[in-house]
C-alpha atoms as a PDB file:
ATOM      1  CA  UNK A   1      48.747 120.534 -20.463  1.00  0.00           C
ATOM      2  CA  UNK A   2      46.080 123.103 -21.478  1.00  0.00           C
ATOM      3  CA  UNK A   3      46.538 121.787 -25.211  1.00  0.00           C
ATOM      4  CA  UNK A   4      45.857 118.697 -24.220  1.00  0.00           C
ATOM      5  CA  UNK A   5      42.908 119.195 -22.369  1.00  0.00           C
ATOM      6  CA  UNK A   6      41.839 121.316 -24.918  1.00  0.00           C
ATOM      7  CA  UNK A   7      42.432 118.847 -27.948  1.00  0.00           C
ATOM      8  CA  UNK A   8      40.459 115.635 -25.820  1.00  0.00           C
ATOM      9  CA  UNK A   9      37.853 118.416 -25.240  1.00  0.00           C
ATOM     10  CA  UNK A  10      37.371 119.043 -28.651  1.00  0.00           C
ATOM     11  CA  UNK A  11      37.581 115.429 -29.705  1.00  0.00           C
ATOM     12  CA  UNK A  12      34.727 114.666 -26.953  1.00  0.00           C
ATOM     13  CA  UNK A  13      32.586 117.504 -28.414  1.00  0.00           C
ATOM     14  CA  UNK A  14      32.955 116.247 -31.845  1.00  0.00           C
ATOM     15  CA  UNK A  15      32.041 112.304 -30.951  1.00  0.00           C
ATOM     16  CA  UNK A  16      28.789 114.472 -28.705  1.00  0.00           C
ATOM     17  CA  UNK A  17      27.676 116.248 -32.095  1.00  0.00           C
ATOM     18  CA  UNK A  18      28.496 112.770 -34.838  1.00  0.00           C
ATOM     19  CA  UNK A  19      26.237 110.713 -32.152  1.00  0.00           C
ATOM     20  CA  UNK A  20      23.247 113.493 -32.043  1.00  0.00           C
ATOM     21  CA  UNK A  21      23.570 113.408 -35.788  1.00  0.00           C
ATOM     22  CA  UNK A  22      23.640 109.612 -35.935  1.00  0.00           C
ATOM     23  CA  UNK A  23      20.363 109.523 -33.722  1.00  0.00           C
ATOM     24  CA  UNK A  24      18.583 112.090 -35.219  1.00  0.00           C
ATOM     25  CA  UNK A  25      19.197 110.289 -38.786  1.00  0.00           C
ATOM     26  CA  UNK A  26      18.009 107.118 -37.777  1.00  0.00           C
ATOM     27  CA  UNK A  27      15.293 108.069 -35.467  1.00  0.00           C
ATOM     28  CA  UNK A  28      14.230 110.359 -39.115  1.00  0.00           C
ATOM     29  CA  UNK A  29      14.944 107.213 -41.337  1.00  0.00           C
ATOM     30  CA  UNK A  30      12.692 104.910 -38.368  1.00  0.00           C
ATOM     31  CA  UNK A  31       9.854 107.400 -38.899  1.00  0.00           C
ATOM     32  CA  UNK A  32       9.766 107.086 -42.657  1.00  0.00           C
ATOM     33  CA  UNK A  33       9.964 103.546 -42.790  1.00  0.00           C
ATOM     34  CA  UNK A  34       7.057 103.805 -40.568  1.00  0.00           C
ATOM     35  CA  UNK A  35       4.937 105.476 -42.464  1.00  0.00           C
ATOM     36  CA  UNK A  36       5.349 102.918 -45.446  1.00  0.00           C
ATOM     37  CA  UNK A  37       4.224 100.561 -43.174  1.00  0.00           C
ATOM     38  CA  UNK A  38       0.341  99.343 -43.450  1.00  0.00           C
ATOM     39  CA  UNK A  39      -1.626 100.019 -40.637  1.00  0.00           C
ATOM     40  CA  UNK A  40      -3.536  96.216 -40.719  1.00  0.00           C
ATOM     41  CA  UNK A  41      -2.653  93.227 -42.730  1.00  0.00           C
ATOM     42  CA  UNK A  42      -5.435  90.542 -43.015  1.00  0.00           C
ATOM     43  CA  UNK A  43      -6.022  86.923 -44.317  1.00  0.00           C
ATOM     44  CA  UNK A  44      -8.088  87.085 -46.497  1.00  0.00           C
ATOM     45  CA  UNK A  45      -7.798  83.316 -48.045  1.00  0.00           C
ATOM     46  CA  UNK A  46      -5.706  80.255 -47.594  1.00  0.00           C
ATOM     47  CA  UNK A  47      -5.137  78.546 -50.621  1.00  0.00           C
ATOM     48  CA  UNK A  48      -2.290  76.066 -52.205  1.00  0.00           C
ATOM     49  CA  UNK A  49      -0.818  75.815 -48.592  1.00  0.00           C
ATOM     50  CA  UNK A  50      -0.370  80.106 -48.390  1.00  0.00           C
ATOM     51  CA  UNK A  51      -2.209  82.424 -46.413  1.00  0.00           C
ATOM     52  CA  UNK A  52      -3.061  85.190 -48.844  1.00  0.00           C
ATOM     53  CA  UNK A  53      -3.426  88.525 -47.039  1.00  0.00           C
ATOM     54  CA  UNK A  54      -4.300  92.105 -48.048  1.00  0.00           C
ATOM     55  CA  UNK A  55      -2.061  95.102 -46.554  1.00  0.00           C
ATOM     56  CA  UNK A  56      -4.089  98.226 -45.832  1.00  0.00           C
ATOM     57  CA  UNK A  57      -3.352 102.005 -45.464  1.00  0.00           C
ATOM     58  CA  UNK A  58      -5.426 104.584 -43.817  1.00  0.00           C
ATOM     59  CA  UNK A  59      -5.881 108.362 -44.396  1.00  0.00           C
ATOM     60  CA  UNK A  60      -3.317 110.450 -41.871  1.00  0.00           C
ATOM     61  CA  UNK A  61      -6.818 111.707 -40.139  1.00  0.00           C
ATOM     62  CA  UNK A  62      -8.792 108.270 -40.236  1.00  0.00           C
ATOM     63  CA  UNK A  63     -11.740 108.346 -38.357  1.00  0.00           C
ATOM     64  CA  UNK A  64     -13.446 104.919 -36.806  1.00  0.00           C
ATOM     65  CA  UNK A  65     -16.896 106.874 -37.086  1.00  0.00           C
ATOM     66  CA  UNK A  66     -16.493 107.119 -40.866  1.00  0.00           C
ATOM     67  CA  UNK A  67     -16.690 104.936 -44.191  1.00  0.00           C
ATOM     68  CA  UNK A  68     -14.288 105.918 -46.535  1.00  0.00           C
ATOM     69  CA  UNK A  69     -14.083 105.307 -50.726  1.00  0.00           C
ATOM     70  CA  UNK A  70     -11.254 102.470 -51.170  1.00  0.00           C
ATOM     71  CA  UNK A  71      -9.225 101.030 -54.019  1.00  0.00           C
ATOM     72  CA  UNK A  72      -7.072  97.879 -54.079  1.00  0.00           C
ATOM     73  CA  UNK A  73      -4.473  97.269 -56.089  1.00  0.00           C
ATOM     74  CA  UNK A  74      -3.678  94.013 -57.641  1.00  0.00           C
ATOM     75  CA  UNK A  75       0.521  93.932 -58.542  1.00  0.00           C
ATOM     76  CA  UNK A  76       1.532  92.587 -61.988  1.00  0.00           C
ATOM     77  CA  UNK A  77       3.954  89.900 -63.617  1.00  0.00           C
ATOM     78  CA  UNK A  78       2.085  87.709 -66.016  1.00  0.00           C
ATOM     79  CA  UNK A  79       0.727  85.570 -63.541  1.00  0.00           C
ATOM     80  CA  UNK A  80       4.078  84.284 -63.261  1.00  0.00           C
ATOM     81  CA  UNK A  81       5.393  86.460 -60.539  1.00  0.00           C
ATOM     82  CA  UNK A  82       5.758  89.848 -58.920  1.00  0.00           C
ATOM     83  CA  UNK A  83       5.559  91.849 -55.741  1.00  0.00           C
ATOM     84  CA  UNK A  84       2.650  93.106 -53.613  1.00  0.00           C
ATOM     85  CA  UNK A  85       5.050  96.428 -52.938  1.00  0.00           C
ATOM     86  CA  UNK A  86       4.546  97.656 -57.112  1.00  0.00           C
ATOM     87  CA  UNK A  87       1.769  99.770 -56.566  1.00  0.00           C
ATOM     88  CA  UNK A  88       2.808 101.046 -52.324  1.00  0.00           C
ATOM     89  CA  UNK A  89       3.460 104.215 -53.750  1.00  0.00           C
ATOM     90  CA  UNK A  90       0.219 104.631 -55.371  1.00  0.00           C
ATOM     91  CA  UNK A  91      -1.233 103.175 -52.364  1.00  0.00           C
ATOM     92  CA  UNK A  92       0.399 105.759 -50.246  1.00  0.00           C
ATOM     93  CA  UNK A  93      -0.683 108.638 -52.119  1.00  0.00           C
ATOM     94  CA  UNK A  94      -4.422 108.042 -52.534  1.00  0.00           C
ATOM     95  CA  UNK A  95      -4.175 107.261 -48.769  1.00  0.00           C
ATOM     96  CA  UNK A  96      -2.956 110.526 -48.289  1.00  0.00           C
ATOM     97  CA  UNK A  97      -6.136 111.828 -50.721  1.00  0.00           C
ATOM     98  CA  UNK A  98      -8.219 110.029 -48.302  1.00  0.00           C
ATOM     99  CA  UNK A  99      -8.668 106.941 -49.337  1.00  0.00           C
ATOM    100  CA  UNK A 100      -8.568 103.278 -47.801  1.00  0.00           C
ATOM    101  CA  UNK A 101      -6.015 101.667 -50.200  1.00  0.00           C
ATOM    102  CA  UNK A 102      -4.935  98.200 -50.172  1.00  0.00           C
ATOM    103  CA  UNK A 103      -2.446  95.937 -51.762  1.00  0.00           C
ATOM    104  CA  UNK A 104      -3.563  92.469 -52.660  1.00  0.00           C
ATOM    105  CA  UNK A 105      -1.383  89.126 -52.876  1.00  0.00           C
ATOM    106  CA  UNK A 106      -2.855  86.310 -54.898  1.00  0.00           C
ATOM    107  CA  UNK A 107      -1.486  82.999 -56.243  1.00  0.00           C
ATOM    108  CA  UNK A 108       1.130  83.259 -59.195  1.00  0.00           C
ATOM    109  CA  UNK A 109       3.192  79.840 -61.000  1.00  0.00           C
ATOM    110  CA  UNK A 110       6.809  80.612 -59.605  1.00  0.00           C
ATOM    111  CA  UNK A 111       5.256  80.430 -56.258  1.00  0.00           C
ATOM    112  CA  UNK A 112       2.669  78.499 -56.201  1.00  0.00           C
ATOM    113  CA  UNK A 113       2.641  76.643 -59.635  1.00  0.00           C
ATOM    114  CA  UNK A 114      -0.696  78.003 -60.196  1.00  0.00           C
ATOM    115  CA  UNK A 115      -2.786  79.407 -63.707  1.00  0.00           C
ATOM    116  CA  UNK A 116      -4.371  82.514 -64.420  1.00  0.00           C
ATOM    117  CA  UNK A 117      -7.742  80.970 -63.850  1.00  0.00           C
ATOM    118  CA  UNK A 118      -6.533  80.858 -60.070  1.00  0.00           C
ATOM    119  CA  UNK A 119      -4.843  83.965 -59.575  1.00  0.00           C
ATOM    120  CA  UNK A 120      -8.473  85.878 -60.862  1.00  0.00           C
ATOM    121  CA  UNK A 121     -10.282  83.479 -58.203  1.00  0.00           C
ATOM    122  CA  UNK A 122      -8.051  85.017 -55.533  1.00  0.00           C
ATOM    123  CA  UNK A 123      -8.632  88.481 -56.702  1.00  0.00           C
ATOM    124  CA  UNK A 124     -12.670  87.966 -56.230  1.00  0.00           C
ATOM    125  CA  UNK A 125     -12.408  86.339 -53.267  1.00  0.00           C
ATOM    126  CA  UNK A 126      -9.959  89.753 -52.214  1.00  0.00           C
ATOM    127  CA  UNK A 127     -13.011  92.177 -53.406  1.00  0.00           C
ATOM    128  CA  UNK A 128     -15.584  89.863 -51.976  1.00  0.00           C
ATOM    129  CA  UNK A 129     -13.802  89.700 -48.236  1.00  0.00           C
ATOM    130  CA  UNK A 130     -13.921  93.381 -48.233  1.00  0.00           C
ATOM    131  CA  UNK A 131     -17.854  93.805 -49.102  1.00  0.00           C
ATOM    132  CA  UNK A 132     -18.280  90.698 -46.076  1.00  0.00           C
ATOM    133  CA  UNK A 133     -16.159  92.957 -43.495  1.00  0.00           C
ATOM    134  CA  UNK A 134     -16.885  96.626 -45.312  1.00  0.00           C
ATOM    135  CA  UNK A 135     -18.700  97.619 -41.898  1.00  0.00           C
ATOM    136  CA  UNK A 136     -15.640  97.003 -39.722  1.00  0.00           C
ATOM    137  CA  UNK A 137     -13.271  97.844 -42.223  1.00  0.00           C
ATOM    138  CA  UNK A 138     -14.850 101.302 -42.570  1.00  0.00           C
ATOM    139  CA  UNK A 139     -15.501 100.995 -46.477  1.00  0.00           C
ATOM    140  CA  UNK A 140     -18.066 102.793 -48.507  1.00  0.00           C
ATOM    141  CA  UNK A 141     -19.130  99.841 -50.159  1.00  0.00           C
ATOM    142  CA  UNK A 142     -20.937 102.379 -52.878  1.00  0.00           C
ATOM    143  CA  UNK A 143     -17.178 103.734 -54.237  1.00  0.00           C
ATOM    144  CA  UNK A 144     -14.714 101.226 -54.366  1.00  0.00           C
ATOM    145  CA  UNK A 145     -12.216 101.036 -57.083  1.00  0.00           C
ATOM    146  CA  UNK A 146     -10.530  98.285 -58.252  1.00  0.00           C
ATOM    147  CA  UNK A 147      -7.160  99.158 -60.207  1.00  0.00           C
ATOM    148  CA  UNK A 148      -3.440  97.133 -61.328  1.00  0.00           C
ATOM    149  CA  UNK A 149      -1.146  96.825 -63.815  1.00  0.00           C
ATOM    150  CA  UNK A 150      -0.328  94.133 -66.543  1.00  0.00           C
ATOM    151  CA  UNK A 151      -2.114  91.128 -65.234  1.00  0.00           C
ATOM    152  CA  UNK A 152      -3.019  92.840 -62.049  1.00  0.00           C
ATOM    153  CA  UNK A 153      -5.118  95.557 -64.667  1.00  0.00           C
ATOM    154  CA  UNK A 154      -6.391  92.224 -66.075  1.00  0.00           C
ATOM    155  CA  UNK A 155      -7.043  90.574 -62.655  1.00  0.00           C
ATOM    156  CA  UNK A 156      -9.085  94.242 -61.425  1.00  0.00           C
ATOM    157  CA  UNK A 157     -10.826  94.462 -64.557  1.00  0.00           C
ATOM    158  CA  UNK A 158     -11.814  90.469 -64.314  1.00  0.00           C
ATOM    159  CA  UNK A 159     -13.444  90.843 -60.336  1.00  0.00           C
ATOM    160  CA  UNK A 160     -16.252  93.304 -62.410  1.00  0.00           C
ATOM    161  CA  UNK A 161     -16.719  92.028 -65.636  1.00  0.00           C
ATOM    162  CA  UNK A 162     -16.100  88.241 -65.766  1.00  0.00           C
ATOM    163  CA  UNK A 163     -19.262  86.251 -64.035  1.00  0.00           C
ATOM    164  CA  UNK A 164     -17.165  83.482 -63.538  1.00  0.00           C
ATOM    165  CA  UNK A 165     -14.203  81.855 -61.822  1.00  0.00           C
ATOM    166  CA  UNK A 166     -15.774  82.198 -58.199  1.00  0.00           C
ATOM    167  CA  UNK A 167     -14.053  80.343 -55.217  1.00  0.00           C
ATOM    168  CA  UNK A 168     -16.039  77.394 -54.855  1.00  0.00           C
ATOM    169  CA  UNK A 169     -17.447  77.148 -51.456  1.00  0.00           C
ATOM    170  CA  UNK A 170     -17.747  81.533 -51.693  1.00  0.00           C
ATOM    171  CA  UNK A 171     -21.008  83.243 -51.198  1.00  0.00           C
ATOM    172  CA  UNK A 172     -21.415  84.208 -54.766  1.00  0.00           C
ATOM    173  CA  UNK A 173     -24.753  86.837 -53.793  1.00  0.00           C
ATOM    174  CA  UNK A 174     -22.082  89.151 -52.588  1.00  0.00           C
ATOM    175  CA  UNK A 175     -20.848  91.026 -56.018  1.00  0.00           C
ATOM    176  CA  UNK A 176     -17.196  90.872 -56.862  1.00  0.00           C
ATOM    177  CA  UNK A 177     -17.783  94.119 -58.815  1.00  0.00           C
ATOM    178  CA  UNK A 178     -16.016  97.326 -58.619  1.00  0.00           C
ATOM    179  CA  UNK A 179     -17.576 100.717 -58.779  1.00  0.00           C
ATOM    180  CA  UNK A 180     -14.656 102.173 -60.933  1.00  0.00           C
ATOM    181  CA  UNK A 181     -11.947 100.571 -62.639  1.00  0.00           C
ATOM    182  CA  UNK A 182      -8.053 101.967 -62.912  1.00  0.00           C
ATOM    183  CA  UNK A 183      -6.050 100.470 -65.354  1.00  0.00           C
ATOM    184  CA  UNK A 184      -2.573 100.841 -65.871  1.00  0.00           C
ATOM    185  CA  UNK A 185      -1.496  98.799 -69.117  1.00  0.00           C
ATOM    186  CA  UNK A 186      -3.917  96.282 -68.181  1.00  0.00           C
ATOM    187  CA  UNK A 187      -3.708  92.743 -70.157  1.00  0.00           C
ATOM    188  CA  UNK A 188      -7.569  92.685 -71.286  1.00  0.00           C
ATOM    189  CA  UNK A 189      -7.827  90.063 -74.476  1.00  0.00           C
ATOM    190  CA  UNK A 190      -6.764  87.169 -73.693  1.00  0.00           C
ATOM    191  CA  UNK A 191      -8.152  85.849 -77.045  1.00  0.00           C
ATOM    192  CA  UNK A 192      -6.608  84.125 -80.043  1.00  0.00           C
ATOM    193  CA  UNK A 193      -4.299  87.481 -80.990  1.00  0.00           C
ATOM    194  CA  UNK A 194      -4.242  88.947 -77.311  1.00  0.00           C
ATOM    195  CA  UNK A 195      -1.908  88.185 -74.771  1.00  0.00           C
ATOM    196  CA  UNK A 196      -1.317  84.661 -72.521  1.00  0.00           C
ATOM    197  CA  UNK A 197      -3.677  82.522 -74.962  1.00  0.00           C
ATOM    198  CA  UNK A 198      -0.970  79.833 -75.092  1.00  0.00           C
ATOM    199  CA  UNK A 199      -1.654  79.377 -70.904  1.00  0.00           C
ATOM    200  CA  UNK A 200      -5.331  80.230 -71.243  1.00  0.00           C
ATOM    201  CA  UNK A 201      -6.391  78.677 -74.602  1.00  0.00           C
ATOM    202  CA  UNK A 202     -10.067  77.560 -75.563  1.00  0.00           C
ATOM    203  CA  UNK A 203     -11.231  78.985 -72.188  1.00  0.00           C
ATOM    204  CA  UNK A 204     -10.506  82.459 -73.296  1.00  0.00           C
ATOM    205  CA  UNK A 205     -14.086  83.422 -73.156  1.00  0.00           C
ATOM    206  CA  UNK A 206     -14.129  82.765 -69.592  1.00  0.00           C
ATOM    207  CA  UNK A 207     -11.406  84.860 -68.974  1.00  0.00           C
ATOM    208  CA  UNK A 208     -10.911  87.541 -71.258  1.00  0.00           C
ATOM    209  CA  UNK A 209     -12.256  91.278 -69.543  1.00  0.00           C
ATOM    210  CA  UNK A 210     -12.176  92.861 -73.504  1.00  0.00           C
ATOM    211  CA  UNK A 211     -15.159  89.572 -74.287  1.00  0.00           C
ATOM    212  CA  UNK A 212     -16.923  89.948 -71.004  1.00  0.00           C
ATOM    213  CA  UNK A 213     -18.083  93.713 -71.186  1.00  0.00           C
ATOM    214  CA  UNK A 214     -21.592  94.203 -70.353  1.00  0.00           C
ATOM    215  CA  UNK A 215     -24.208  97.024 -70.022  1.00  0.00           C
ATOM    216  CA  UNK A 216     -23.280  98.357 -66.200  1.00  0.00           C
ATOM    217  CA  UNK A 217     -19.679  98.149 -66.390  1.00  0.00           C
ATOM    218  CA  UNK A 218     -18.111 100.711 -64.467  1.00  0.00           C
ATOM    219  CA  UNK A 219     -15.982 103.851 -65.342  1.00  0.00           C
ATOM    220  CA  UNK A 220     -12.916 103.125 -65.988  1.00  0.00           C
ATOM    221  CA  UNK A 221      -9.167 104.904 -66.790  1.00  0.00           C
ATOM    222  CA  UNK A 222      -7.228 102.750 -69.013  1.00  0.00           C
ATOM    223  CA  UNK A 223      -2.873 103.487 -69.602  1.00  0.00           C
ATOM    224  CA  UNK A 224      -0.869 102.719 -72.152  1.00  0.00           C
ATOM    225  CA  UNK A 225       2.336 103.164 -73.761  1.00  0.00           C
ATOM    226  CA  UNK A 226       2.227 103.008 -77.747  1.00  0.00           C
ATOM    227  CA  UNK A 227       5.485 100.961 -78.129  1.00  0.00           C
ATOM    228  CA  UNK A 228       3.710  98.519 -75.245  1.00  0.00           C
ATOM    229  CA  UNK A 229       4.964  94.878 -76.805  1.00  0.00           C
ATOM    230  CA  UNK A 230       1.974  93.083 -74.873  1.00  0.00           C
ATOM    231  CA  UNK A 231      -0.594  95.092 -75.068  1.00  0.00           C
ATOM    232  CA  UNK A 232      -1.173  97.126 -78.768  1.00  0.00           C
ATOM    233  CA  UNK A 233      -2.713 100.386 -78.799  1.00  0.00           C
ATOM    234  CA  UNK A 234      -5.423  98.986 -81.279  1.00  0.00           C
ATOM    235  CA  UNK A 235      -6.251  96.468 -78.249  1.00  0.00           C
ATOM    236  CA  UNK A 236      -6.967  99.518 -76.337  1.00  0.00           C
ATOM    237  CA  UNK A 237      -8.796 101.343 -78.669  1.00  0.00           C
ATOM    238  CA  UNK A 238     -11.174  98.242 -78.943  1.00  0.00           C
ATOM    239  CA  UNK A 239     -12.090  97.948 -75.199  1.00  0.00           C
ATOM    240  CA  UNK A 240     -12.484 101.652 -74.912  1.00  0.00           C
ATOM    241  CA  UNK A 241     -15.113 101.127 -78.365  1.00  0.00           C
ATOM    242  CA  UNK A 242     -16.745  98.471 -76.616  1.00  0.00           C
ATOM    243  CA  UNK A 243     -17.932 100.548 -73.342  1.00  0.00           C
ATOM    244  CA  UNK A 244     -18.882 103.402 -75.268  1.00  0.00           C
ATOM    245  CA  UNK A 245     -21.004 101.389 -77.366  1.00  0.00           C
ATOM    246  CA  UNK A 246     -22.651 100.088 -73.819  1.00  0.00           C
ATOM    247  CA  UNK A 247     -22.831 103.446 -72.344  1.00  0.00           C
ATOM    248  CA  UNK A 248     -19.942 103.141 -70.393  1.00  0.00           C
ATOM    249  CA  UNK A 249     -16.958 106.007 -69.513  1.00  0.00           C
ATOM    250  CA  UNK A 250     -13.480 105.121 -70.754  1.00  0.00           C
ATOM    251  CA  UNK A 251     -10.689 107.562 -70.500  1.00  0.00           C
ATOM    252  CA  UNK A 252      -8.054 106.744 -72.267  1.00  0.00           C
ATOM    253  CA  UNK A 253      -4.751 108.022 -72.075  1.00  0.00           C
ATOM    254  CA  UNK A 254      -1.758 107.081 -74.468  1.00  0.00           C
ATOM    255  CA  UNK A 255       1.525 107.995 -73.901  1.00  0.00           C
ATOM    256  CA  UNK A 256       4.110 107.826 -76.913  1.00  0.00           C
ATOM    257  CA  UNK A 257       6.952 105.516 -77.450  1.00  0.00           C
ATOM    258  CA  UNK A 258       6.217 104.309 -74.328  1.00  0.00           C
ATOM    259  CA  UNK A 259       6.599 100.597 -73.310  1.00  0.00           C
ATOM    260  CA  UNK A 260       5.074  98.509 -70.771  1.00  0.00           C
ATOM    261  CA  UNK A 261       5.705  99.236 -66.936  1.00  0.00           C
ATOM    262  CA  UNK A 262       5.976 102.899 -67.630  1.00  0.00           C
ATOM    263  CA  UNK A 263       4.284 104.254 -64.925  1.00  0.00           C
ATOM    264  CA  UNK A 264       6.145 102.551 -62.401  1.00  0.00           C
ATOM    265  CA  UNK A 265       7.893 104.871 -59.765  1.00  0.00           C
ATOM    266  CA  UNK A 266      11.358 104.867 -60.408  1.00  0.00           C
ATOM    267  CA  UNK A 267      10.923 103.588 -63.856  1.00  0.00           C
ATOM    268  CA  UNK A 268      11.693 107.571 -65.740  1.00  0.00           C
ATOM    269  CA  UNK A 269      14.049 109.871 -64.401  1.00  0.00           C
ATOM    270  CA  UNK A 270      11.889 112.407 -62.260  1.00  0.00           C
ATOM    271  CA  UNK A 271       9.254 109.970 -62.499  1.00  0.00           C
ATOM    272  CA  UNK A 272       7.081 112.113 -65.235  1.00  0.00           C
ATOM    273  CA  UNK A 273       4.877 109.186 -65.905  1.00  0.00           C
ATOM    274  CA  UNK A 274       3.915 107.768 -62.497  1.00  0.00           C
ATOM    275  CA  UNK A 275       3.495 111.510 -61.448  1.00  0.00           C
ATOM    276  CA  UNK A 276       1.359 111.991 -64.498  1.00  0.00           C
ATOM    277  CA  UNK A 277      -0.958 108.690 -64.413  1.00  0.00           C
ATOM    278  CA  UNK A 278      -1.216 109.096 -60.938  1.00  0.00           C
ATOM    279  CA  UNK A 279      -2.351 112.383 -61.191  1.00  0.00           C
ATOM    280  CA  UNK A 280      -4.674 111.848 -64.277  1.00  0.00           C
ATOM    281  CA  UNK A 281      -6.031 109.056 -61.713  1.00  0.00           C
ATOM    282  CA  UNK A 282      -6.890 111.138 -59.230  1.00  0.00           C
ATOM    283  CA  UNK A 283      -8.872 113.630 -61.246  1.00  0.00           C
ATOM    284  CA  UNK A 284     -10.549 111.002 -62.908  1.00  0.00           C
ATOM    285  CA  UNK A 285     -11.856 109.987 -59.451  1.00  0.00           C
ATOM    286  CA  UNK A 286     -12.565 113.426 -57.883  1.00  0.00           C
ATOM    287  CA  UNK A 287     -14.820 113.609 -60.979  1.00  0.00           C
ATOM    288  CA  UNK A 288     -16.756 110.426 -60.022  1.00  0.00           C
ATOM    289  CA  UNK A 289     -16.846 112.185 -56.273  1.00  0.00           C
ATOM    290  CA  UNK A 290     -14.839 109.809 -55.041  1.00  0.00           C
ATOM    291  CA  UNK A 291     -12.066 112.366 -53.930  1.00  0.00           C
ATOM    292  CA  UNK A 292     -12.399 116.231 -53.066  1.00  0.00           C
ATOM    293  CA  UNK A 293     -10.086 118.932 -53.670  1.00  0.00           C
ATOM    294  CA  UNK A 294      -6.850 119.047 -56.731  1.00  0.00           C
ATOM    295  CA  UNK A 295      -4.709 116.460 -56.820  1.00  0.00           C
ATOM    296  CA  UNK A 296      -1.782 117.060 -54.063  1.00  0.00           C
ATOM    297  CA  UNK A 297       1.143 115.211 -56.918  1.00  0.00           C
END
């Protein structure tokens, strides 16, 4: 009798401790997922029968009172498709530097059967909603940085250099440009020899960030892998030529046998180059006083 109250004792204790274990891990697991969640997502255009909205994320000690330095993040995938999530880690961590950070959707052909020409009208309408709302979205309108990879590089480059491809119906007196620029193997001549000229053809000039640069154009951090199949390193060298001959800052940073999408979290084992561009991002912006402090990666 005393063994068998002992054994159902023991059997109750040990279902008492799995079930405290069981809550504990998914109350833990809850709390991360929260954290990856944005703190607002907002409409920011309806176009081609989609509401188009940008997801934003706030410093752990955000105060209302204050206007913070922001960067938005356009995803890439040729125009052709992708996900808003690439660049959430990114977004995360220059939250946590104390940054506004926001990821941007915009129109691309699987979905929405739309061209390039579209998807960079989407992007300035993205920049131009936040300079309309900056007041009561608590953004320093004086330090915003406009960054992406692939197309997305070429779609944050194109919202500060191209003069064109406005939303029609837009008020184009507020500026699509960014203060800074950070590029992460960022599609920038669309040109004869450059990538997508078989979508984009005779309009290149319209479209192409590497033809459009201009005295003013902002600092920027350009990535790149030198086995990069899209985007050669000679393309690079050109459009970091090009600013310096205007007076303009270009850091550029090439990373050998590399190929496109290497920074990418998840992309290396132990994540070297995500941990390294992101970190080479961060000082790049700390010396532009748009952060304070070392970089916390």
């Amino acid at each position: 009798m005393i063994k068998e109250k002992l054994f159902y004792m023991n059997k109750f204790l040990t279902i008492l401790i799995l079930s405290v274990l069981t809550f504990t891990t998914a109350k833990s697991q809850s709390q991360t997922a929260l954290k990856t969640k944005p703190v607002q997502e907002l409409v920011y255009k309806e176009a081609s029968g989609r509401l188009l909205k940008l997801s934003f994320y706030h410093p752990a000690d955000f105060d209302a009172n204050k206007k913070y330095p922001t960067m938005i993040f356009f995803f890439g995938g040729g125009w052709i498709g992708g996900s808003i999530t690439q660049f959430e880690d990114q977004a995360l961590y220059f939250a946590s530097r104390g940054m506004i950070t926001i990821l941007a959707d915009y129109r691309v052909k699987k979905t929405d059967n739309t061209s390039p020409f579209d998807a960079v009208k989407d992007a300035k309408s993205a920049m131009r909603y936040i300079k309309i709302h900056a007041n009561e979205l608590h953004i320093d309108t004086d330090k915003i940085v406009a960054a992406g990879g692939s197309a997305g590089g070429h779609l944050a480059a194109a919202t500060t250099l191209l003069s064109g491809l406005n939303e029609e119906g837009e008020d184009v007196s507020i500026s699509t440009k960014a203060n800074a620029l950070v590029l992460f193997n960022p599609v920038i001549d669309n040109g004869p020899n450059g990538y997508g000229y078989e979508r984009i053809g005779d309009r290149y000039m319209e479209i192409s960030p590497l033809h459009a640069i201009e005295k003013g154009a902002p600092p920027t951090i350009f990535f790149l892998g030198t086995k990069d199949k899209h985007i050669p390193v000679a393309t690079a060298e050109a459009y970091k030529a090009k600013m310096e001959a205007i007076g303009s800052r270009c850091d550029l940073f090439l990373y050998e046998n590399q190929e496109h999408g290497f920074f990418n979290k998840g992309k290396k084992q132990g994540d070297k180059y995500y941990i390294e561009t992101v970190r080479q991002s961060d000082l790049f912006l700390a010396s532009l006083g748009f952060l304070k402090g070392k970089p916390t990666i």
